[in-house]
C-alpha atoms as a PDB file:
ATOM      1  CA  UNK A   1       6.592  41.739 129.935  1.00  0.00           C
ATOM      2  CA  UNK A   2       5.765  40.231 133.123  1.00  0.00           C
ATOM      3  CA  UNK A   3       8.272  40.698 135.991  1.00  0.00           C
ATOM      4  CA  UNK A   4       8.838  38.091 138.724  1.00  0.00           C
ATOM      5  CA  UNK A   5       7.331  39.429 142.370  1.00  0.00           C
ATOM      6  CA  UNK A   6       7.911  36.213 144.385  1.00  0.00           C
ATOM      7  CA  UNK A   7      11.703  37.256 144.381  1.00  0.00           C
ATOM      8  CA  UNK A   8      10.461  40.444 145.853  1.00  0.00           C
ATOM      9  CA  UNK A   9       8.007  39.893 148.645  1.00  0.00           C
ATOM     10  CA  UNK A  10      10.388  36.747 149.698  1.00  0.00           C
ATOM     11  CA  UNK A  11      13.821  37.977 150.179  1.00  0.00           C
ATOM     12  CA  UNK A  12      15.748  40.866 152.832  1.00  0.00           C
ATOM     13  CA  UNK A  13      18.402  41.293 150.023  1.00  0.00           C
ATOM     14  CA  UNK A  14      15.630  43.734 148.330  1.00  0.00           C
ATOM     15  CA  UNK A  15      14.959  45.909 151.065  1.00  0.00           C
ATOM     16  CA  UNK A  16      16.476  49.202 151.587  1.00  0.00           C
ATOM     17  CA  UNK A  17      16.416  52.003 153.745  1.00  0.00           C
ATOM     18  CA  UNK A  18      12.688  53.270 153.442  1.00  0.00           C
ATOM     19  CA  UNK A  19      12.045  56.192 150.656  1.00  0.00           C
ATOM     20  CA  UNK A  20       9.533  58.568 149.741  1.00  0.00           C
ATOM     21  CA  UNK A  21       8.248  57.797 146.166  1.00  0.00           C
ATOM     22  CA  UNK A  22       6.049  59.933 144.191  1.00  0.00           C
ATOM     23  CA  UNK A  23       4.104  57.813 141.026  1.00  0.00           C
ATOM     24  CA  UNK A  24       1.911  59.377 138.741  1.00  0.00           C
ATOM     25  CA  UNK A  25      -1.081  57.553 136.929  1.00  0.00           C
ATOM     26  CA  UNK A  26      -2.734  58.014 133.692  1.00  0.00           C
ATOM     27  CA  UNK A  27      -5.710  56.910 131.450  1.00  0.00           C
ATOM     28  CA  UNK A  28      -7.749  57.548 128.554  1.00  0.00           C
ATOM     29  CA  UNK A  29      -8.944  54.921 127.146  1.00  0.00           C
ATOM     30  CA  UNK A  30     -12.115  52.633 128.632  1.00  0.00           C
ATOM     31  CA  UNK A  31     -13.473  53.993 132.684  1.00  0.00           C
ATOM     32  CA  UNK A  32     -10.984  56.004 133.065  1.00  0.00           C
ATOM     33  CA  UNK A  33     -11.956  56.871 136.776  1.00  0.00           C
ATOM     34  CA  UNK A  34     -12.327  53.096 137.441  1.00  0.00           C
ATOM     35  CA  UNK A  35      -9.108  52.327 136.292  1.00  0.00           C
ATOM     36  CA  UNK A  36      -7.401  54.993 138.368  1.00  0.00           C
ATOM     37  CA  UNK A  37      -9.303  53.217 141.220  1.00  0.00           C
ATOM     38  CA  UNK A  38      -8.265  50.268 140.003  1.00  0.00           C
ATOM     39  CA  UNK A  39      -4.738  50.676 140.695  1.00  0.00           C
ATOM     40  CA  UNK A  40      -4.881  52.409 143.679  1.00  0.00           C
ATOM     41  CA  UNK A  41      -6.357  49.600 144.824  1.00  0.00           C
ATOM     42  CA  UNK A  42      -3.644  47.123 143.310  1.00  0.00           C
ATOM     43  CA  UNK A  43      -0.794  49.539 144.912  1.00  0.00           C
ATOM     44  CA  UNK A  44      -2.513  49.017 148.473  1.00  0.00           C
ATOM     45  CA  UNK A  45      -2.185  45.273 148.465  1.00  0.00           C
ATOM     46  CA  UNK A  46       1.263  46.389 148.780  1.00  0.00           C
ATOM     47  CA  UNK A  47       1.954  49.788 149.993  1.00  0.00           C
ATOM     48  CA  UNK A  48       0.298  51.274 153.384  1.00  0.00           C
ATOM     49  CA  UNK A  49      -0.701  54.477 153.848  1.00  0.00           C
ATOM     50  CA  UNK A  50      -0.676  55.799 149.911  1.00  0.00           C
ATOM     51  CA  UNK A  51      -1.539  59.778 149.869  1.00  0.00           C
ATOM     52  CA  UNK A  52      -3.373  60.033 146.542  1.00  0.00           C
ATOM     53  CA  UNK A  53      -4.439  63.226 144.389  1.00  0.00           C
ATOM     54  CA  UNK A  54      -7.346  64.522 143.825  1.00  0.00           C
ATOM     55  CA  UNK A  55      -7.922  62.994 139.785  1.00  0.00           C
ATOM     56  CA  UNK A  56      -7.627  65.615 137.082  1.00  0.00           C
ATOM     57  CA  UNK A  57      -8.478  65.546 133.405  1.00  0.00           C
ATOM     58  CA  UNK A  58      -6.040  67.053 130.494  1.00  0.00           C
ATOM     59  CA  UNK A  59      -6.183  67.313 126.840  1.00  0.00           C
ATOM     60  CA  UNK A  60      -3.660  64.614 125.829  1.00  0.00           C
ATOM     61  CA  UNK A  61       0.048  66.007 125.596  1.00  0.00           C
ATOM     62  CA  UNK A  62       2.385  65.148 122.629  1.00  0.00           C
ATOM     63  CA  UNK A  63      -0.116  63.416 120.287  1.00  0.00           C
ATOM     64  CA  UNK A  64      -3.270  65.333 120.577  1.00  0.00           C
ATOM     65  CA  UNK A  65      -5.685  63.429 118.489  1.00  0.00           C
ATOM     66  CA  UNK A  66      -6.699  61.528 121.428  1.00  0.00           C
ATOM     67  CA  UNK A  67      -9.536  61.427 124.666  1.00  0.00           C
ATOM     68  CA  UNK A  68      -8.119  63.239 127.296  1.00  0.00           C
ATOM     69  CA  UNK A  69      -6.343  61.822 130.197  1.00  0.00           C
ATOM     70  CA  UNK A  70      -7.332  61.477 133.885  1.00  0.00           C
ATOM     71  CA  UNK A  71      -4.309  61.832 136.144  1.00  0.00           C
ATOM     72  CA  UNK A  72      -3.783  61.300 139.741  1.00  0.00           C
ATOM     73  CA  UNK A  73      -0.125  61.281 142.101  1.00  0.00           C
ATOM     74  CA  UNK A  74       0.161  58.881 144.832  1.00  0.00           C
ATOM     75  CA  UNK A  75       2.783  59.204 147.461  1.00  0.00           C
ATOM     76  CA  UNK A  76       4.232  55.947 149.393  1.00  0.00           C
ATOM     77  CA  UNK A  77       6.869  55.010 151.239  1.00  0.00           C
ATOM     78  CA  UNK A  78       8.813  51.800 150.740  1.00  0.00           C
ATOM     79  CA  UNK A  79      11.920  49.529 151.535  1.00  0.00           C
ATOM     80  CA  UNK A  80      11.613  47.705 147.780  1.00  0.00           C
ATOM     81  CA  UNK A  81      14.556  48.796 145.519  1.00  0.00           C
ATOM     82  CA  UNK A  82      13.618  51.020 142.523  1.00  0.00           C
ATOM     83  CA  UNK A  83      13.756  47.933 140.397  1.00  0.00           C
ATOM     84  CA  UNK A  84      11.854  46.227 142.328  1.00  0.00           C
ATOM     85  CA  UNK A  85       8.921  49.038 142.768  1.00  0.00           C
ATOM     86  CA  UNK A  86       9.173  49.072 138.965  1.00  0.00           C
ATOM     87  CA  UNK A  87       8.417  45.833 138.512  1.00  0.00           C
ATOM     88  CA  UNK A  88       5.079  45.869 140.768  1.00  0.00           C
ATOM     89  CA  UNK A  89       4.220  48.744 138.691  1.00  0.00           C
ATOM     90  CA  UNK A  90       4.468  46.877 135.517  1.00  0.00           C
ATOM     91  CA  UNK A  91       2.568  43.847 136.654  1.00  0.00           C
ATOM     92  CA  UNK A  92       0.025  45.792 138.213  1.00  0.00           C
ATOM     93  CA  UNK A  93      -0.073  47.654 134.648  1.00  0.00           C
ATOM     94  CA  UNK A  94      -0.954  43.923 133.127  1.00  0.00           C
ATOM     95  CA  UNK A  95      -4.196  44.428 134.808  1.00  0.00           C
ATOM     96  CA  UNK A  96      -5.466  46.887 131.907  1.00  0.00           C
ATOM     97  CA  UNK A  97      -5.803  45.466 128.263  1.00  0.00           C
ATOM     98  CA  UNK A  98      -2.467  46.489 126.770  1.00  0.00           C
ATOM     99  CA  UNK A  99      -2.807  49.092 123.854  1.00  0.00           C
ATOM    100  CA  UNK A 100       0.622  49.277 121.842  1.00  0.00           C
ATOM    101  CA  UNK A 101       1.284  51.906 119.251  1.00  0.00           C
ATOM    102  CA  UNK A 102       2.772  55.373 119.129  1.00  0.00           C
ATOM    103  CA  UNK A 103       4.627  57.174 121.783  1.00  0.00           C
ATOM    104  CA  UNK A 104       2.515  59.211 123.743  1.00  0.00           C
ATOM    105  CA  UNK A 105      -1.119  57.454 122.465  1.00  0.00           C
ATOM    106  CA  UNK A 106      -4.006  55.913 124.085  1.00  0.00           C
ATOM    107  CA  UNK A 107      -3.505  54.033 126.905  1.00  0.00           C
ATOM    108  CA  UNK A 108      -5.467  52.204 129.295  1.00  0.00           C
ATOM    109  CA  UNK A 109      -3.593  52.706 132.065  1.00  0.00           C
ATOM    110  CA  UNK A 110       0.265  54.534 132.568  1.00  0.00           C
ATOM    111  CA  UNK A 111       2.095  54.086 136.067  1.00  0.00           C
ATOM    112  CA  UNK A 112       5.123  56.422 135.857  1.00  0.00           C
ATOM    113  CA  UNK A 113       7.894  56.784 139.202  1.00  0.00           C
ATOM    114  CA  UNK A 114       8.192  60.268 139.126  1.00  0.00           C
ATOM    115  CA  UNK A 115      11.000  60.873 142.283  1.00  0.00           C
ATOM    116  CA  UNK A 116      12.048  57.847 144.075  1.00  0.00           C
ATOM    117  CA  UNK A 117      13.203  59.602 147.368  1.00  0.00           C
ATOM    118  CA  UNK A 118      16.448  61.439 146.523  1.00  0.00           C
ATOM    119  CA  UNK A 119      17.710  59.186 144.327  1.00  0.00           C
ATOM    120  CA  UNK A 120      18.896  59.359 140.496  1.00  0.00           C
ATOM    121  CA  UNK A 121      18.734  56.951 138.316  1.00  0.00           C
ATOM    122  CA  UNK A 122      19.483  56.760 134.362  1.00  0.00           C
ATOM    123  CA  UNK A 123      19.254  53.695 132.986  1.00  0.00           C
ATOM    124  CA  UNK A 124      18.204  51.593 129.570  1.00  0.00           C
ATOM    125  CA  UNK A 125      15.274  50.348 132.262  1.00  0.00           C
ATOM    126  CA  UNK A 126      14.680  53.293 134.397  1.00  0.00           C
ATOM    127  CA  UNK A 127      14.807  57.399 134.303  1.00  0.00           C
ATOM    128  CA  UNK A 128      14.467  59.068 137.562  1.00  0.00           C
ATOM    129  CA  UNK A 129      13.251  61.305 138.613  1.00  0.00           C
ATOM    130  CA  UNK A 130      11.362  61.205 135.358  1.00  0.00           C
ATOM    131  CA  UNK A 131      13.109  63.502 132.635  1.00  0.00           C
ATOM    132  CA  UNK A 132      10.085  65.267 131.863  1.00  0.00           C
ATOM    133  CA  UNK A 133       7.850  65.714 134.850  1.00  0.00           C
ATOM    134  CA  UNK A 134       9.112  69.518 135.131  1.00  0.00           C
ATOM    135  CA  UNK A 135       7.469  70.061 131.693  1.00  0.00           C
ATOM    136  CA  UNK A 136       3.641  68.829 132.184  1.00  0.00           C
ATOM    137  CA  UNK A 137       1.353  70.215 134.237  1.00  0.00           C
ATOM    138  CA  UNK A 138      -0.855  67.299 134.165  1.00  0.00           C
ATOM    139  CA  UNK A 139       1.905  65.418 136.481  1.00  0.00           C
ATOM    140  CA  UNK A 140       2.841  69.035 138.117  1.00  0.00           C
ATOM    141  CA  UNK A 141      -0.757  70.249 139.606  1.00  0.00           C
ATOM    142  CA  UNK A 142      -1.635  66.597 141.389  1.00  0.00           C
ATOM    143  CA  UNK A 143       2.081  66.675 142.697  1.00  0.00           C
ATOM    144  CA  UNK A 144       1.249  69.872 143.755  1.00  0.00           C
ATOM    145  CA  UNK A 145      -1.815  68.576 146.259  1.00  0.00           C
ATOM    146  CA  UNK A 146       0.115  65.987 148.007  1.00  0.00           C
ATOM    147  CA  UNK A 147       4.134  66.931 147.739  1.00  0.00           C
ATOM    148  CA  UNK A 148       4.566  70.378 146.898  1.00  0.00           C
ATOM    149  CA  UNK A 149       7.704  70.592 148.727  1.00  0.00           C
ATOM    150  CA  UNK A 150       9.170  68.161 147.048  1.00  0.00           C
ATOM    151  CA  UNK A 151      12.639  69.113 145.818  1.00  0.00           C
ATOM    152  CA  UNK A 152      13.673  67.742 142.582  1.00  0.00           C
ATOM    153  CA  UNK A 153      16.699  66.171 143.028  1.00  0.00           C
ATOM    154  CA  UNK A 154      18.284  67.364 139.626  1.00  0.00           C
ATOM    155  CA  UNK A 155      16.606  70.882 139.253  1.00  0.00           C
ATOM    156  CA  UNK A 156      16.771  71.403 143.109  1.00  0.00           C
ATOM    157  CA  UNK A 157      13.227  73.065 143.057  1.00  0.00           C
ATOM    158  CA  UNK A 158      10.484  72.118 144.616  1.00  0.00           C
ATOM    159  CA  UNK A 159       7.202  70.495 142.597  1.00  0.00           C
ATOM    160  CA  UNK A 160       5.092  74.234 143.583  1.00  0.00           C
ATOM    161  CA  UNK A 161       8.418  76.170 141.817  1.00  0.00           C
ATOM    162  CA  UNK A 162       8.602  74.149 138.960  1.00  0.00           C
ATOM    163  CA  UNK A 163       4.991  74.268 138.119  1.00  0.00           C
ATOM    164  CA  UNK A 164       5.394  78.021 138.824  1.00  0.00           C
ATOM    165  CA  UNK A 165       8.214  78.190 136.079  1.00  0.00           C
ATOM    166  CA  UNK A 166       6.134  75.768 133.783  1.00  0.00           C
ATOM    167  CA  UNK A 167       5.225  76.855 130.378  1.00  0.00           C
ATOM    168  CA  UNK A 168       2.797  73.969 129.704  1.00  0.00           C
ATOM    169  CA  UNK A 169      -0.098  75.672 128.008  1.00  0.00           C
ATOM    170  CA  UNK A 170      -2.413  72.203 128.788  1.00  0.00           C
ATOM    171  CA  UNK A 171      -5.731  72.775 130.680  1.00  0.00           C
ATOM    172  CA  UNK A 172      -5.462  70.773 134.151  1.00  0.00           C
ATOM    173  CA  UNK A 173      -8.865  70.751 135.359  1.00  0.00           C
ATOM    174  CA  UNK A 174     -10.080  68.673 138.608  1.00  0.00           C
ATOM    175  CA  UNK A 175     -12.503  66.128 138.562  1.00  0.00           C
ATOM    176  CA  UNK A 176     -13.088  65.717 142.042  1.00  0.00           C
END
């Protein structure tokens, strides 16, 4: 489902005070590295300076008959509403051929908001920060490179004390 983004980049009613937000990527299905890229390179057409992790493979968590998945975190900062960074996400996600099926499968390309600065948010639409972050360490070790003092704003622990606490038995290993 596409979401509109000329209502976004055109009005002042969207913007808010300027947050920290934390996303996390993932892909296993097609170039996996070029589709991390990919999006990176979608997300700077409309966030400057992005902070991104190093990219990190993992056997695939929940459904495990599956390629594994390369993961990467990129940190931004932005004025856009978390509706409204949601949205981007999902258009920028309509970039990738869309795979539907089971929970946790194959996917070209997954853009999750992991913390959206301190904010939380539970919604139909929108979980954050995102309810199971804390328990993979395939979205804990690339948070770890670029925000590991991040608090979580629910668990008030940082990203390097939840990972510490993890019991996520998944190989992370780093790509690059």
């Amino acid at each position: 489902m596409q979401l509109p983004l000329s209502s976004i980049s055109n009005s002042k009613s969207n913007l808010l005070e300027e947050a920290e937000v934390i996303l996390h990527l993932g892909s296993n299905l097609g170039d996996r590295r070029s589709n991390l890229s990919r999006v990176i390179e979608l997300l700077s057409t409309h966030f400057e300076p992005l902070t991104v992790s190093s990219i990190f493979e993992t056997d695939a968590w929940g459904v495990i008959d599956q390629d594994p998945f390369y993961n990467q975190a990129v940190r931004l900062n932005t004025t856009l509403s978390p509706i409204d960074l949601l949205s981007i996400c999902r258009n920028i996600g309509l970039a990738f051929p869309e795979k539907k099926g089971q929970r946790w499968g194959p996917r070209y390309m997954d853009i999750d908001i992991i913390f959206f600065g301190e904010q939380i948010i539970e919604t139909n639409l929108l979980k954050i920060p995102h309810p199971r972050m804390h328990l993979r360490n395939f979205v804990l070790i690339p948070l770890l490179e670029i925000a590991p003092n991040y608090i979580h704003p629910v668990l008030n622990k940082t990203v390097e004390e939840l990972y510490l606490e993890s019991s996520d038995y998944l190989d992370v290993r780093i790509l690059n």
